[in-house]
PDB file of N, CA and C in Angstrom:
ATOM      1  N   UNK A   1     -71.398   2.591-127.120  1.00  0.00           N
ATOM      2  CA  UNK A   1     -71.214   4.033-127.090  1.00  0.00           C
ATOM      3  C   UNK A   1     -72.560   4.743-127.277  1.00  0.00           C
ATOM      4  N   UNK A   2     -73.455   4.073-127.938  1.00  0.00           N
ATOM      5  CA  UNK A   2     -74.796   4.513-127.771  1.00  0.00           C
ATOM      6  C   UNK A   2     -75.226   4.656-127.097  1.00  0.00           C
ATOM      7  N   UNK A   3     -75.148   4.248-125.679  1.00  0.00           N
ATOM      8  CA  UNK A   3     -75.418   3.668-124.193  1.00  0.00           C
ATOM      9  C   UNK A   3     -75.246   5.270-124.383  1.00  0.00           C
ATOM     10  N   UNK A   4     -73.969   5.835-124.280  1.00  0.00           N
ATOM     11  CA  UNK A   4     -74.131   7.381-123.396  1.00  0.00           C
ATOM     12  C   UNK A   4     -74.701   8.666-124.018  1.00  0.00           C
ATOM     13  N   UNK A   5     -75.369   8.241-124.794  1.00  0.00           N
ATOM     14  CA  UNK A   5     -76.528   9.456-125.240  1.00  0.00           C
ATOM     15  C   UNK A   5     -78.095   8.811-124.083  1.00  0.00           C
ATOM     16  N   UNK A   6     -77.243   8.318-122.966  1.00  0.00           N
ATOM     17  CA  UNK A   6     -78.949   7.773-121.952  1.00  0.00           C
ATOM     18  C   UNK A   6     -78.765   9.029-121.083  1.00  0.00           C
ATOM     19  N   UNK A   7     -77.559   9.923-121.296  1.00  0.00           N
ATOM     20  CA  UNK A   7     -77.345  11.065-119.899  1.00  0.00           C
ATOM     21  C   UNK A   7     -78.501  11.929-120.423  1.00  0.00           C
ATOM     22  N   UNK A   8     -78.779  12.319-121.722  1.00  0.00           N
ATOM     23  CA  UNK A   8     -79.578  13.229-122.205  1.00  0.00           C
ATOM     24  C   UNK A   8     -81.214  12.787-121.415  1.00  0.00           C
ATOM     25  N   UNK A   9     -81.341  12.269-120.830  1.00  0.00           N
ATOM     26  CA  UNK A   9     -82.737  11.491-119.667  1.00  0.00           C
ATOM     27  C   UNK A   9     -82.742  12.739-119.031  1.00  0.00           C
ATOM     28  N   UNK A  10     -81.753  13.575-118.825  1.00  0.00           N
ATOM     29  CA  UNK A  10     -81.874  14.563-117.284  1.00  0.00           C
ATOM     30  C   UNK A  10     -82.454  15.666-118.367  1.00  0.00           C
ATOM     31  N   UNK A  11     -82.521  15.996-119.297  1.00  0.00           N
ATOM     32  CA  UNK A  11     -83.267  16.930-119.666  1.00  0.00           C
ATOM     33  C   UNK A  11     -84.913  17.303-119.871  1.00  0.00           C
ATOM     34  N   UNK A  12     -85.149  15.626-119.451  1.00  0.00           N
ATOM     35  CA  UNK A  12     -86.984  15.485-119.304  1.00  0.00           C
ATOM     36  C   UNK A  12     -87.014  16.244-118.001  1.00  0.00           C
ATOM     37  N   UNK A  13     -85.590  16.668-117.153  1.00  0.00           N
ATOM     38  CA  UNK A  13     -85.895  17.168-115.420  1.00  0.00           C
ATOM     39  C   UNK A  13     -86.036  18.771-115.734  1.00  0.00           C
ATOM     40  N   UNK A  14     -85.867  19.596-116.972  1.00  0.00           N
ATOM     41  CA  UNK A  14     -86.012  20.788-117.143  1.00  0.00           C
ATOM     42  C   UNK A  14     -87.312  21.399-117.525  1.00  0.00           C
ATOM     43  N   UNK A  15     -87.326  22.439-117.714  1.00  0.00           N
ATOM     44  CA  UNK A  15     -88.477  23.525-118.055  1.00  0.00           C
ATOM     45  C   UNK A  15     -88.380  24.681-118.663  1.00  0.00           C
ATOM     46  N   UNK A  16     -88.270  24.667-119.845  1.00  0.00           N
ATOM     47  CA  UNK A  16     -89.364  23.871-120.883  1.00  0.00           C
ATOM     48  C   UNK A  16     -88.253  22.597-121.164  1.00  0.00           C
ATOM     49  N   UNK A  17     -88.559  21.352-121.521  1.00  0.00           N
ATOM     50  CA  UNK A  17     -87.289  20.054-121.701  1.00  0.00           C
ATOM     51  C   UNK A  17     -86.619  20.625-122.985  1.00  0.00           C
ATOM     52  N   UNK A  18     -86.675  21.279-123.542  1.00  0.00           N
ATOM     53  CA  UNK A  18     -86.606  21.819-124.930  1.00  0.00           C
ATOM     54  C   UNK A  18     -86.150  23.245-125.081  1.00  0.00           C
ATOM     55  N   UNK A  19     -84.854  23.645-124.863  1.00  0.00           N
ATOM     56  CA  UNK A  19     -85.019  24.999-125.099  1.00  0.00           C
ATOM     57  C   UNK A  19     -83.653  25.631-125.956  1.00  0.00           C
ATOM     58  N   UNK A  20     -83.654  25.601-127.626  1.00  0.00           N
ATOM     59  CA  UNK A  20     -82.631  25.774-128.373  1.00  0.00           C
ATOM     60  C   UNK A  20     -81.590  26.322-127.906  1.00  0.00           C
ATOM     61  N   UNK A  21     -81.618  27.604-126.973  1.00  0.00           N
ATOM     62  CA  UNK A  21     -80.523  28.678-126.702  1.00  0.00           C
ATOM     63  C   UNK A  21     -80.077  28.582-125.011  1.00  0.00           C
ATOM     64  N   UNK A  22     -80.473  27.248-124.727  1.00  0.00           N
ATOM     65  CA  UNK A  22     -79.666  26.606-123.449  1.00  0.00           C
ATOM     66  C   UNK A  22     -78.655  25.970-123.880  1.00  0.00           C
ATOM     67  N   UNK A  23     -77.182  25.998-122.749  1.00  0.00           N
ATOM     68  CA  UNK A  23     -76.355  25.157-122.851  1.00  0.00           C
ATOM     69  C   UNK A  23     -76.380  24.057-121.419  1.00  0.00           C
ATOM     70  N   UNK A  24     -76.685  23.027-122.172  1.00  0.00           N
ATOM     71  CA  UNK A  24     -76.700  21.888-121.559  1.00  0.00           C
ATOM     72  C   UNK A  24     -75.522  21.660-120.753  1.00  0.00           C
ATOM     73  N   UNK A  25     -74.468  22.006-120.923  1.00  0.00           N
ATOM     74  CA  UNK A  25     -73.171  21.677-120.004  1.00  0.00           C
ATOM     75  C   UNK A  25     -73.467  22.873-118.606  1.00  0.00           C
ATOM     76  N   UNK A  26     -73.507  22.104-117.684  1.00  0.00           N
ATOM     77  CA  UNK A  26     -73.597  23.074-116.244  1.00  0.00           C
ATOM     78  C   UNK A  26     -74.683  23.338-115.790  1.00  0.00           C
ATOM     79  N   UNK A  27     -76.016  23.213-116.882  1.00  0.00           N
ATOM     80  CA  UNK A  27     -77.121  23.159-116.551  1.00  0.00           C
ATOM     81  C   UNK A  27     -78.227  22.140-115.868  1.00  0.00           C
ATOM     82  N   UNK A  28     -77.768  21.087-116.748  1.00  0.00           N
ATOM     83  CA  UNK A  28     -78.404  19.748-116.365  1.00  0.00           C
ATOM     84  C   UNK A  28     -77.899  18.791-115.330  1.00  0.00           C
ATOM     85  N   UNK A  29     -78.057  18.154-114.474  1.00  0.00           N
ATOM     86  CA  UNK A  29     -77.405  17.634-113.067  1.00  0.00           C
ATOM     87  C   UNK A  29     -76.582  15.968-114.170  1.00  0.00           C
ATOM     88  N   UNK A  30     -76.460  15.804-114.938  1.00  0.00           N
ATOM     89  CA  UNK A  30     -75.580  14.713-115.860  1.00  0.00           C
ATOM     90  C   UNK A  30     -74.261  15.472-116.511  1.00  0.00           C
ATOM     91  N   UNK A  31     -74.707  16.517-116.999  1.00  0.00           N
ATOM     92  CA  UNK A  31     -73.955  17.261-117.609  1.00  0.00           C
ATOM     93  C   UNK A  31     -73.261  18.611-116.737  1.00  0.00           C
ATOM     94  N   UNK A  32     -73.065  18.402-115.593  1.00  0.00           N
ATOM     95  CA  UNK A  32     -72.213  19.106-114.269  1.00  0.00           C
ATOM     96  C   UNK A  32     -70.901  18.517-114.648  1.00  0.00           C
ATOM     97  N   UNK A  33     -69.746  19.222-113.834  1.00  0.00           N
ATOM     98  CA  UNK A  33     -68.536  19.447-113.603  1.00  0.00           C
ATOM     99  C   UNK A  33     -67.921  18.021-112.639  1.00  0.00           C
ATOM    100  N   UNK A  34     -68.803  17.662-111.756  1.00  0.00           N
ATOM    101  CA  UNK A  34     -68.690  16.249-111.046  1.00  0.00           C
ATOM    102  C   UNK A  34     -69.275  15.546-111.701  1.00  0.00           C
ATOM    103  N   UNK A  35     -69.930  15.082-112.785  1.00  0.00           N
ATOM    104  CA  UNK A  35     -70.427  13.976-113.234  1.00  0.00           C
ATOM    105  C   UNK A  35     -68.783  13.681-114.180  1.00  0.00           C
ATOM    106  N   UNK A  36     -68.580  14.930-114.971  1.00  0.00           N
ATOM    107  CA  UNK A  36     -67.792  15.111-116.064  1.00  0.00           C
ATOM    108  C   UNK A  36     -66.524  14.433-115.243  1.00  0.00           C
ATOM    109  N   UNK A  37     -66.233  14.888-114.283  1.00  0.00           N
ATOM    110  CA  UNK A  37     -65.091  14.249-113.404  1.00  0.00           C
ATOM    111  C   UNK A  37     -64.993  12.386-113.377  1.00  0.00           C
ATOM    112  N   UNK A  38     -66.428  12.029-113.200  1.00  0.00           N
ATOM    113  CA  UNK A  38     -66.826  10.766-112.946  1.00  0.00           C
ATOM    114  C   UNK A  38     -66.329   9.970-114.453  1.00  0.00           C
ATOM    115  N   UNK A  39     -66.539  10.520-115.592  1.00  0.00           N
ATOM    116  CA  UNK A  39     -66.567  10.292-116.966  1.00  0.00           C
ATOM    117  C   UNK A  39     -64.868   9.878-117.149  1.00  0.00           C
ATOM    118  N   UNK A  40     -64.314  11.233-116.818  1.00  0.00           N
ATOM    119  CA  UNK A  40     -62.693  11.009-117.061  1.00  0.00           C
ATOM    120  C   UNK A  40     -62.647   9.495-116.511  1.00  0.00           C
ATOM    121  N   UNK A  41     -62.758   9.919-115.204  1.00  0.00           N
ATOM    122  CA  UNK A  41     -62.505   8.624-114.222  1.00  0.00           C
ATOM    123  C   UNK A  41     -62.384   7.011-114.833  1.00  0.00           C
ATOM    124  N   UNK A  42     -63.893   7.102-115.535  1.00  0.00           N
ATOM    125  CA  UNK A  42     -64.440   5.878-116.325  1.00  0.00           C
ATOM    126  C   UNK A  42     -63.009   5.306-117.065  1.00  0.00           C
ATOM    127  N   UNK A  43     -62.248   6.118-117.736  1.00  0.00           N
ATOM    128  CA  UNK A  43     -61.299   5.923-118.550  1.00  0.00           C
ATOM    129  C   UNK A  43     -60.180   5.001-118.122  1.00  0.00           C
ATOM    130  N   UNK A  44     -60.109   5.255-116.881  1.00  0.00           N
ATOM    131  CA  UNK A  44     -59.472   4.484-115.710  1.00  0.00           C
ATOM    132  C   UNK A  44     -59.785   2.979-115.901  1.00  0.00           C
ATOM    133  N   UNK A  45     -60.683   2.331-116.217  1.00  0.00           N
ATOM    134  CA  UNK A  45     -60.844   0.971-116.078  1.00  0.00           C
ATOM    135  C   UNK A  45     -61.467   0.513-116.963  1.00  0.00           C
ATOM    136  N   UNK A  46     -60.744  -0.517-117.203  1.00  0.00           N
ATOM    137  CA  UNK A  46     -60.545  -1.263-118.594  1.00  0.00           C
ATOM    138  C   UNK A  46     -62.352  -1.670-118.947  1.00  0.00           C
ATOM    139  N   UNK A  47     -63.191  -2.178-118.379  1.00  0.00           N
ATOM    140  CA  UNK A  47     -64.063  -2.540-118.396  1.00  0.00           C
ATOM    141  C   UNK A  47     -65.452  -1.315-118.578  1.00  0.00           C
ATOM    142  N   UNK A  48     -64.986  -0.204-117.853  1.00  0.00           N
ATOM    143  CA  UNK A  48     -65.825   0.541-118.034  1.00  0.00           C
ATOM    144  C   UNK A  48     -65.463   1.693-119.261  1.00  0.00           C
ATOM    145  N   UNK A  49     -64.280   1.455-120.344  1.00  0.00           N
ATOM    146  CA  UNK A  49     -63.652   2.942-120.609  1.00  0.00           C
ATOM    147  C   UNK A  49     -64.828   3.445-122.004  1.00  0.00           C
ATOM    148  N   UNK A  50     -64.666   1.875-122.531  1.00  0.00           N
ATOM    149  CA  UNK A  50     -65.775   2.287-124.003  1.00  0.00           C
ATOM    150  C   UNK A  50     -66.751   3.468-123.561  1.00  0.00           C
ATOM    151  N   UNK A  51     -67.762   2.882-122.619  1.00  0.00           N
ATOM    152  CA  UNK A  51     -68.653   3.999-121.447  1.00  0.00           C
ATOM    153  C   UNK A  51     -67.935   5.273-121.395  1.00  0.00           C
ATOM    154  N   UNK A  52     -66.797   5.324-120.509  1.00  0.00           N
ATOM    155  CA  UNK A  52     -66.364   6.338-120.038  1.00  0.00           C
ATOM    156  C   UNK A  52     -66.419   7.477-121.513  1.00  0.00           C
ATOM    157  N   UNK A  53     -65.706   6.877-122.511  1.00  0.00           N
ATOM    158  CA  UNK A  53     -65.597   7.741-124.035  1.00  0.00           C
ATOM    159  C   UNK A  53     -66.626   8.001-124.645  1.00  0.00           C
ATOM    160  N   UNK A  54     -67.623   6.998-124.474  1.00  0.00           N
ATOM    161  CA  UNK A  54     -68.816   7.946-125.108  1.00  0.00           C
ATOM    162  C   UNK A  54     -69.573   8.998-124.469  1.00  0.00           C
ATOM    163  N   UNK A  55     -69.367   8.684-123.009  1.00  0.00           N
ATOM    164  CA  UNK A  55     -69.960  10.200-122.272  1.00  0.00           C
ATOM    165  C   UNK A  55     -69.284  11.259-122.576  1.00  0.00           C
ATOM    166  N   UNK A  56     -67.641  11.009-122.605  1.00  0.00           N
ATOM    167  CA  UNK A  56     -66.553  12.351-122.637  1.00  0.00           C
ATOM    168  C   UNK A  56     -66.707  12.927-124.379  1.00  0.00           C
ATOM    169  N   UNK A  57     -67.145  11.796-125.244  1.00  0.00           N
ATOM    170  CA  UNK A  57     -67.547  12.091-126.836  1.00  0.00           C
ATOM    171  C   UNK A  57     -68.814  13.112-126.649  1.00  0.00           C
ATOM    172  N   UNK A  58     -69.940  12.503-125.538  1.00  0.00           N
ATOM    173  CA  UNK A  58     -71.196  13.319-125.511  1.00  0.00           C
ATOM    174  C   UNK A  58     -71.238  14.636-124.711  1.00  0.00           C
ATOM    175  N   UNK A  59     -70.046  14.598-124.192  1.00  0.00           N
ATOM    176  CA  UNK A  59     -70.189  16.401-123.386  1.00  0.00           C
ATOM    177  C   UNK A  59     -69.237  16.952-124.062  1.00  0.00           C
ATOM    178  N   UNK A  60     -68.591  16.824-124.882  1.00  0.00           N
ATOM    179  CA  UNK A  60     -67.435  17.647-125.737  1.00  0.00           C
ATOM    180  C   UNK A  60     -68.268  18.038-127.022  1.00  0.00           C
ATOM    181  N   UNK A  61     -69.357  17.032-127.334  1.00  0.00           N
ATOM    182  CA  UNK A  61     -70.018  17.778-128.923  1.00  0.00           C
ATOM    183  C   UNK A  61     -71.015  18.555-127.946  1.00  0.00           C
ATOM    184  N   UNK A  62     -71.430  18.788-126.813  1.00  0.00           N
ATOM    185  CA  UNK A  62     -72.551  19.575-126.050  1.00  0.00           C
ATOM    186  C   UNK A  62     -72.178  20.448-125.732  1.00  0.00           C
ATOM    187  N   UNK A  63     -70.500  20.654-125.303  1.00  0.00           N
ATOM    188  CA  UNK A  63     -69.582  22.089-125.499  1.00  0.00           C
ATOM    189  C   UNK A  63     -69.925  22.984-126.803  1.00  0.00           C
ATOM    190  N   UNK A  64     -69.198  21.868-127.854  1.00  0.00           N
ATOM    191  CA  UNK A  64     -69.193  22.451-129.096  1.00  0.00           C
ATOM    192  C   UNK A  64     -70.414  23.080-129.251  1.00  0.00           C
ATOM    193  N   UNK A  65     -71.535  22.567-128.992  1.00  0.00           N
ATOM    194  CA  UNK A  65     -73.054  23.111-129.695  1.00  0.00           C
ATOM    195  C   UNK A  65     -73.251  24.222-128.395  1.00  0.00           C
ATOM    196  N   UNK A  66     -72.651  24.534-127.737  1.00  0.00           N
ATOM    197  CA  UNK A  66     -72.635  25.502-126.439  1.00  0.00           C
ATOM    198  C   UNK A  66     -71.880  26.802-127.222  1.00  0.00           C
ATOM    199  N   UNK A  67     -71.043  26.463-127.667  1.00  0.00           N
ATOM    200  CA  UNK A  67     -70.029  27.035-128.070  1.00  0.00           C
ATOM    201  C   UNK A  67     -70.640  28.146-129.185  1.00  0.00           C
ATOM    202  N   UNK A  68     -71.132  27.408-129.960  1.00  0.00           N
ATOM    203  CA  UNK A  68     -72.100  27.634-131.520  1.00  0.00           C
ATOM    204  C   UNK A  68     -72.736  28.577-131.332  1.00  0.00           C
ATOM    205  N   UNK A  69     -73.894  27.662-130.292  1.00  0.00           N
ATOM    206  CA  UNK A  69     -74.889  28.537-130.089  1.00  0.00           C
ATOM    207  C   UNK A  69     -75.343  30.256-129.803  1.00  0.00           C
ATOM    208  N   UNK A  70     -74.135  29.643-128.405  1.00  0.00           N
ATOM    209  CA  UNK A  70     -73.976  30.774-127.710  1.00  0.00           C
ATOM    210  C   UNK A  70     -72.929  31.429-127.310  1.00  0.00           C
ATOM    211  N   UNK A  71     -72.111  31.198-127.733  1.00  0.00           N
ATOM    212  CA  UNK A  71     -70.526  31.469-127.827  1.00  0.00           C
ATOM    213  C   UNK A  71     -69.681  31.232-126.576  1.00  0.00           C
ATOM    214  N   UNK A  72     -70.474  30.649-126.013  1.00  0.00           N
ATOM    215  CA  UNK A  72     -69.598  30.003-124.077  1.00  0.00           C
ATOM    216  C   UNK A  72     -69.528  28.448-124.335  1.00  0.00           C
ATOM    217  N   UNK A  73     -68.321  28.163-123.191  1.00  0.00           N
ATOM    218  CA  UNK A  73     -68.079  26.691-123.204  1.00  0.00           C
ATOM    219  C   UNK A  73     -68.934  26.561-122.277  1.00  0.00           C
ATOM    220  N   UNK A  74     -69.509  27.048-120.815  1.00  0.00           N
ATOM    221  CA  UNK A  74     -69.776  26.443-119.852  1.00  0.00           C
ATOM    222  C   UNK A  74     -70.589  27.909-119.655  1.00  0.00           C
ATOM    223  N   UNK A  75     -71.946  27.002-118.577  1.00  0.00           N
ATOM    224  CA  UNK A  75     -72.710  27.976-117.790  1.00  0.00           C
ATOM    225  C   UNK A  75     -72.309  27.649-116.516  1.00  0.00           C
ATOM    226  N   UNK A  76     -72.493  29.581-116.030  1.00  0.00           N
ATOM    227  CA  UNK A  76     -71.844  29.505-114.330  1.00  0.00           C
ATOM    228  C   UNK A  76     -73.374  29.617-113.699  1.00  0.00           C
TER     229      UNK A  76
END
């Protein structure tokens, strides 16, 4: 489950990589609406689901801290 804190890689693709009062959900090309789709999916098969749950564990606390931050679940 450690494995899926490796999606957080796509944020070395931003500018500044670092920016407190971004929400990472919708912003980052890992943390999109089709990756998130891909994640459920994972759940689907026995072999991949551990995976699948720690990504769906790692974009649900990236909501939450979306949420916190800035009071939205998702950027449009």
């Amino acid at each position: 489950m450690l494995a899926a804190l490796l999606i957080d890689l796509d944020h070395l693709l931003a500018e500044p990589i670092y920016d407190p009062g971004r929400c990472s959900i919708g912003f980052h090309p890992l943390h999109g609406m089709l990756p998130i789709a891909v994640y459920i999916a994972l759940l689907v098969f026995p072999r991949a689901r551990i995976i699948g749950l720690g990504l769906i564990i790692h974009i649900v606390l990236d909501a939450i801290d979306c949420r916190i931050t800035n009071g939205i679940w998702y950027v449009f």
